[in-house]
C-alpha atoms as a PDB file:
ATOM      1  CA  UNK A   1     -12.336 -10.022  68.055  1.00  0.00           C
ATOM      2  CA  UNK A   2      -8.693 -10.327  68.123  1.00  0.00           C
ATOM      3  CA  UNK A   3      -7.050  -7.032  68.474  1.00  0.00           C
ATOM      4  CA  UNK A   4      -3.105  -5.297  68.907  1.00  0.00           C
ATOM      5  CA  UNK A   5      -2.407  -1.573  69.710  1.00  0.00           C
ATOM      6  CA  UNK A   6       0.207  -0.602  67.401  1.00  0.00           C
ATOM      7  CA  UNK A   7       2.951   1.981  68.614  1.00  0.00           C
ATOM      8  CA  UNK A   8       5.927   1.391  66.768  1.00  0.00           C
ATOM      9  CA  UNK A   9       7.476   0.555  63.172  1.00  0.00           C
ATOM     10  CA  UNK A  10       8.581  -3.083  64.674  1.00  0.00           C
ATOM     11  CA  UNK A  11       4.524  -3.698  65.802  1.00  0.00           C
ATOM     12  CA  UNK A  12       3.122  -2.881  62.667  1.00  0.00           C
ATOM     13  CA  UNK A  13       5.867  -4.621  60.662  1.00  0.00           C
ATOM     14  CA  UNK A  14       4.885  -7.942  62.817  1.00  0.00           C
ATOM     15  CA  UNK A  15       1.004  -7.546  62.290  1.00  0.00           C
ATOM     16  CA  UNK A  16       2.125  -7.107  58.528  1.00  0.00           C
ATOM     17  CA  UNK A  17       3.874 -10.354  58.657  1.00  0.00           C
ATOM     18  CA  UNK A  18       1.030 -11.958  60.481  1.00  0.00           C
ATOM     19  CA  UNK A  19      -1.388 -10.508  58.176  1.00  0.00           C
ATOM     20  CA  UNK A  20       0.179 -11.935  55.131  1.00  0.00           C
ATOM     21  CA  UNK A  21       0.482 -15.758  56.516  1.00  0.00           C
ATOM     22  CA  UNK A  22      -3.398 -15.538  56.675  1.00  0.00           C
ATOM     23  CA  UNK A  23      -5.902 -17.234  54.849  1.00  0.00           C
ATOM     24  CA  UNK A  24      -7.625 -15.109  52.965  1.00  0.00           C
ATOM     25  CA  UNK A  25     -10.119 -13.699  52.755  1.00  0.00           C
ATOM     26  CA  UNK A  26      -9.968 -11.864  55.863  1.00  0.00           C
ATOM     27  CA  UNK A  27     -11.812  -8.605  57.347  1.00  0.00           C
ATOM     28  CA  UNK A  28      -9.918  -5.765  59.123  1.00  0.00           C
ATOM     29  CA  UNK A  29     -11.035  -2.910  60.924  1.00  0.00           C
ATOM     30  CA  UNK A  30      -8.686  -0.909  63.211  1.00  0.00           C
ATOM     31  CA  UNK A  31      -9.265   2.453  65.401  1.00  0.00           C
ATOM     32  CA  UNK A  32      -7.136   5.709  65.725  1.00  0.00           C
ATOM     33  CA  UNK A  33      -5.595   6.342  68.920  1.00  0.00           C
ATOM     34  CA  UNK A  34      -5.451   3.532  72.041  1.00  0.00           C
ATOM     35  CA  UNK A  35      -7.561   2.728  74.812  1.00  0.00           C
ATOM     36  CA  UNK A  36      -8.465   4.911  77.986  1.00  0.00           C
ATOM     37  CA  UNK A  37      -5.699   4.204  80.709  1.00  0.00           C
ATOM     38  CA  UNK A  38      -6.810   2.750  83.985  1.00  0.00           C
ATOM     39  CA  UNK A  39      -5.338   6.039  85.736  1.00  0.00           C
ATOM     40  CA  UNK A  40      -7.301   7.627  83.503  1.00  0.00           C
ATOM     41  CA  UNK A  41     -10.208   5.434  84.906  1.00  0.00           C
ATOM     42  CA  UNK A  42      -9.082   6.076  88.574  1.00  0.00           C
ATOM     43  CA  UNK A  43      -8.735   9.541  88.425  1.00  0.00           C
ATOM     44  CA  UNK A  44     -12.447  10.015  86.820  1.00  0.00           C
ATOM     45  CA  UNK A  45     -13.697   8.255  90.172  1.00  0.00           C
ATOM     46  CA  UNK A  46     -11.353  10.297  92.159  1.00  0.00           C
ATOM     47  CA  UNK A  47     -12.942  13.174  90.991  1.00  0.00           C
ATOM     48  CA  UNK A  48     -16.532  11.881  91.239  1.00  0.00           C
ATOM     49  CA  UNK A  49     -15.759  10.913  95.084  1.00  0.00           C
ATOM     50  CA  UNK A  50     -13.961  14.222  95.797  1.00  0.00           C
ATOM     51  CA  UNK A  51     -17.580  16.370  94.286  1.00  0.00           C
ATOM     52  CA  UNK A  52     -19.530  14.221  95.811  1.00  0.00           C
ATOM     53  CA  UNK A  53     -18.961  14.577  98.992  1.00  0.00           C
ATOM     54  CA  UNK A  54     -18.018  18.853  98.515  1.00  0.00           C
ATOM     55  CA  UNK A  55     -21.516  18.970  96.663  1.00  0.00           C
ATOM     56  CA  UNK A  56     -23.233  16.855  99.280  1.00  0.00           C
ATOM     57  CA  UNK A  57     -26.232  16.297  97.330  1.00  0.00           C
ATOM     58  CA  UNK A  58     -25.472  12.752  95.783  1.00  0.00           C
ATOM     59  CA  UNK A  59     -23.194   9.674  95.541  1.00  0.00           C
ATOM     60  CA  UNK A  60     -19.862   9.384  93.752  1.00  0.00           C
ATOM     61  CA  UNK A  61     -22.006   6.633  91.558  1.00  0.00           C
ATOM     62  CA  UNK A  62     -24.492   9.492  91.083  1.00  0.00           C
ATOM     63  CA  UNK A  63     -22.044  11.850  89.953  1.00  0.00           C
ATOM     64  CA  UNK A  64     -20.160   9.358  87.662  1.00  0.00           C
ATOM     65  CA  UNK A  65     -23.590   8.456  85.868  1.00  0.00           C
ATOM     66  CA  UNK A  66     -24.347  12.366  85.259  1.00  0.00           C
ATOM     67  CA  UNK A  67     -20.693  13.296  83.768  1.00  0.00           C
ATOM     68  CA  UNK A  68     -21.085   9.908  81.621  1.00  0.00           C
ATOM     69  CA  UNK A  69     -24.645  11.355  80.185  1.00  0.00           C
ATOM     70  CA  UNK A  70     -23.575  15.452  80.041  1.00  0.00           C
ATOM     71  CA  UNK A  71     -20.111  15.317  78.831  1.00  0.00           C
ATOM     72  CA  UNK A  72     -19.614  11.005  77.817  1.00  0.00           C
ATOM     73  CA  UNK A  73     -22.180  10.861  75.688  1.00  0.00           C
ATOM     74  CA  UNK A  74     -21.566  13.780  73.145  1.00  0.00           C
ATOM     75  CA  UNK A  75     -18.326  12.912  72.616  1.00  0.00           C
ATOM     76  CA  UNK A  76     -18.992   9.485  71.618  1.00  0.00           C
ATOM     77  CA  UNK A  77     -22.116  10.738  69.352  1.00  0.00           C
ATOM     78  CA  UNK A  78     -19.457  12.842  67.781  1.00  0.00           C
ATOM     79  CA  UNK A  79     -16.919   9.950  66.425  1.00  0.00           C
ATOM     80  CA  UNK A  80     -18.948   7.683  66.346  1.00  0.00           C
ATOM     81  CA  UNK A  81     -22.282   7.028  63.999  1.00  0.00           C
ATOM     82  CA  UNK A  82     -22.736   3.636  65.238  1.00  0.00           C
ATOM     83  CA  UNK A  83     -22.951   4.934  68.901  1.00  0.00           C
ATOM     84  CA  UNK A  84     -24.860   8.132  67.798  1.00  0.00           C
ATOM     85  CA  UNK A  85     -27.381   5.503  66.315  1.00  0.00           C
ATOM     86  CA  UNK A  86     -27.932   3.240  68.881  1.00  0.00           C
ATOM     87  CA  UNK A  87     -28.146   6.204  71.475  1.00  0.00           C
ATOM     88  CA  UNK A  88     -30.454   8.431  69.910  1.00  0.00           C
ATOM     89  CA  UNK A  89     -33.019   5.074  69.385  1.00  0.00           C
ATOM     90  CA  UNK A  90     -33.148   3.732  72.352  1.00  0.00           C
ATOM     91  CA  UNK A  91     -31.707   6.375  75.038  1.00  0.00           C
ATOM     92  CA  UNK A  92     -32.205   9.739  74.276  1.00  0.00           C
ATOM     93  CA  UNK A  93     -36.278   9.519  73.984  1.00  0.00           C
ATOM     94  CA  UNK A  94     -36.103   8.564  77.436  1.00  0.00           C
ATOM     95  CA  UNK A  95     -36.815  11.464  80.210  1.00  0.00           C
ATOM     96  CA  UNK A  96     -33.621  12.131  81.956  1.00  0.00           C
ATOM     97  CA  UNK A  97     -33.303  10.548  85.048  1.00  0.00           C
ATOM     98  CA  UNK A  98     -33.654   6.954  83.117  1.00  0.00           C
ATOM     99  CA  UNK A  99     -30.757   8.116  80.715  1.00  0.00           C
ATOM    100  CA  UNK A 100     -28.853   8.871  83.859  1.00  0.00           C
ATOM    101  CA  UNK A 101     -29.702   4.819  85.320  1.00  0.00           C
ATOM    102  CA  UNK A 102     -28.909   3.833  82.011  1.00  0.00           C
ATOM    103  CA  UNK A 103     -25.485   5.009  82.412  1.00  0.00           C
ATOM    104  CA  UNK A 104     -24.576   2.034  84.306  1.00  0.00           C
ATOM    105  CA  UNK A 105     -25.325  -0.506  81.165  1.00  0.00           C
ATOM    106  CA  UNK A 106     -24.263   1.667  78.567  1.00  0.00           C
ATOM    107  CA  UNK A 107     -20.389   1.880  77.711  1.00  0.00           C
ATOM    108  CA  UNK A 108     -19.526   5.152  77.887  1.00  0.00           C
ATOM    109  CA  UNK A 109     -15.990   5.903  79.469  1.00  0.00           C
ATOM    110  CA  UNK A 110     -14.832   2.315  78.669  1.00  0.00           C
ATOM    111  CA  UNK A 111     -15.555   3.136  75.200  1.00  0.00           C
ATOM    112  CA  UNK A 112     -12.835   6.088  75.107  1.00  0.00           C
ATOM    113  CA  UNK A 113     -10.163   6.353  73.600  1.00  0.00           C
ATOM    114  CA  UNK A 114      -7.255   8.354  75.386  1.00  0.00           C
ATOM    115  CA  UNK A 115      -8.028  11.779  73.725  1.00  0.00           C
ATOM    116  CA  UNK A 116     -11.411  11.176  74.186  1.00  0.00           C
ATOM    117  CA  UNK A 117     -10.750  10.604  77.663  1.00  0.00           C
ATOM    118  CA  UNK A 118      -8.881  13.503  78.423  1.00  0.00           C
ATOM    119  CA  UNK A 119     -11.614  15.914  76.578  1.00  0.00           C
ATOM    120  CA  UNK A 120     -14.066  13.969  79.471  1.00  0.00           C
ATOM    121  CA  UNK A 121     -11.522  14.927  82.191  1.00  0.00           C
ATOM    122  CA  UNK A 122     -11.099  18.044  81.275  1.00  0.00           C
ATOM    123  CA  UNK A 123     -14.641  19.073  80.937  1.00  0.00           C
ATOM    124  CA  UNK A 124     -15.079  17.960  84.253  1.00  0.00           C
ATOM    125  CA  UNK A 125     -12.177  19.810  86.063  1.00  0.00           C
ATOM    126  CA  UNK A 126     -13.701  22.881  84.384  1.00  0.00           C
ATOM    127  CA  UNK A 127     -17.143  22.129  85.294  1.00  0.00           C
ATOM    128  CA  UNK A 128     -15.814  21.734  89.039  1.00  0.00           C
ATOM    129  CA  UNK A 129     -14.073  24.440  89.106  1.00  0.00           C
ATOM    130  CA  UNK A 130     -16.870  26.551  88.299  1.00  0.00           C
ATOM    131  CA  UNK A 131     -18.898  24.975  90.884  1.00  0.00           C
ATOM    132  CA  UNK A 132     -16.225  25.777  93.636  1.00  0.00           C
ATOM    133  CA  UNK A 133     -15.203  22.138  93.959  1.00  0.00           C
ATOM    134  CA  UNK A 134     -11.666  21.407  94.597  1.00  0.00           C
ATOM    135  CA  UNK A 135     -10.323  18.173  92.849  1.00  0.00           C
ATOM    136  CA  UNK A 136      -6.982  16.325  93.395  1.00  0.00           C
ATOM    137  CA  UNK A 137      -4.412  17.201  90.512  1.00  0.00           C
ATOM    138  CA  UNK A 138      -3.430  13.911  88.640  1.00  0.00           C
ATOM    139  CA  UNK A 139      -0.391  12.688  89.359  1.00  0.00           C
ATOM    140  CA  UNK A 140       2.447  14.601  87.983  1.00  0.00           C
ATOM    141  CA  UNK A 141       3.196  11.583  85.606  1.00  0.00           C
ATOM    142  CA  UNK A 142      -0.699  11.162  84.020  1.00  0.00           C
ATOM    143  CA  UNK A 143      -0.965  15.286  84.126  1.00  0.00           C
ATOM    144  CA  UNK A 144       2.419  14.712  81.163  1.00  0.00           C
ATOM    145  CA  UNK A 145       0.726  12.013  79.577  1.00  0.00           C
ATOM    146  CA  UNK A 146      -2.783  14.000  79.096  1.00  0.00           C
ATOM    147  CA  UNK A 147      -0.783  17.441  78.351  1.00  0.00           C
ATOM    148  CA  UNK A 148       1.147  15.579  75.320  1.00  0.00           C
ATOM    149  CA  UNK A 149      -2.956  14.152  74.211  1.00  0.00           C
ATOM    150  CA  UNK A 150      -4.251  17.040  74.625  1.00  0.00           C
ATOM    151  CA  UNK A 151      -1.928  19.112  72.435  1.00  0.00           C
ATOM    152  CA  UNK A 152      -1.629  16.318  69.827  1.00  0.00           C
ATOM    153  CA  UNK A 153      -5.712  16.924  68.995  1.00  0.00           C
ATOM    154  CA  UNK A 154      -4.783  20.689  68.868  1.00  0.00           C
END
């Protein structure tokens, strides 16, 4: 499905224009907010790497797979029904070492959208720092973008 993130007057003045010179009928759906960021992405893996290895007790791919389940998961149940439906049918009956393999097929952290994103980042920090595990602070840059997503939700 075609799609355009929309940040400015100009960009949604365009899609207007473009709207209008189609056919009709047409269908439109559209989302709040814009896509996870890949340093987003990086820094998630980072992270999962960094406990790892401090925890010593499973793989970064291990680690990525639980934080998806514990802390992806219910956030995408939360906004979204069609998620929360197709979760709670075929995933969460299953014991919980298979909804931890199923991690891998299911999007989870693709699925984010930035705030979403940063609520997942920052559960994990917190979660590793009450574990004792020391993770690299984002880059100065990312830290300004996720402080200015963070207090927007507030």
């Amino acid at each position: 499905m075609a799609h355009r993130i929309i940040t400015n007057a100009d960009e949604l003045a365009d899609l207007s224009r473009f709207l209008g010179n189609l056919k009709l009928p047409i269908t439109v759906e559209w989302v709040q907010g814009r896509d996870r960021t890949r340093d987003q992405n990086a820094l998630q893996w980072l992270w999962a790497s960094e406990a790892a290895h401090q925890l010593g007790d499973r793989t970064a791919d291990e680690m990525q797979r639980e934080w998806k389940l514990r802390y992806g998961v219910p956030i995408l149940r939360q906004a979204s029904a069609e998620f929360r439906a197709k979760y709670d049918k075929h995933i969460r009956p299953l014991p919980y070492e298979e909804k931890v393999q199923f991690m891998d097929m299911l999007e989870v952290t693709r699925a984010m959208k930035v705030r979403q994103m940063v609520e997942y980042l920052d559960t994990i920090q917190r979660e590793c720092g009450q574990l004792g595990v020391r993770l690299t602070d984002p880059d100065p840059e990312l830290a300004k973008y996720q402080t200015r997503y963070r207090a927007d939700s507030d």
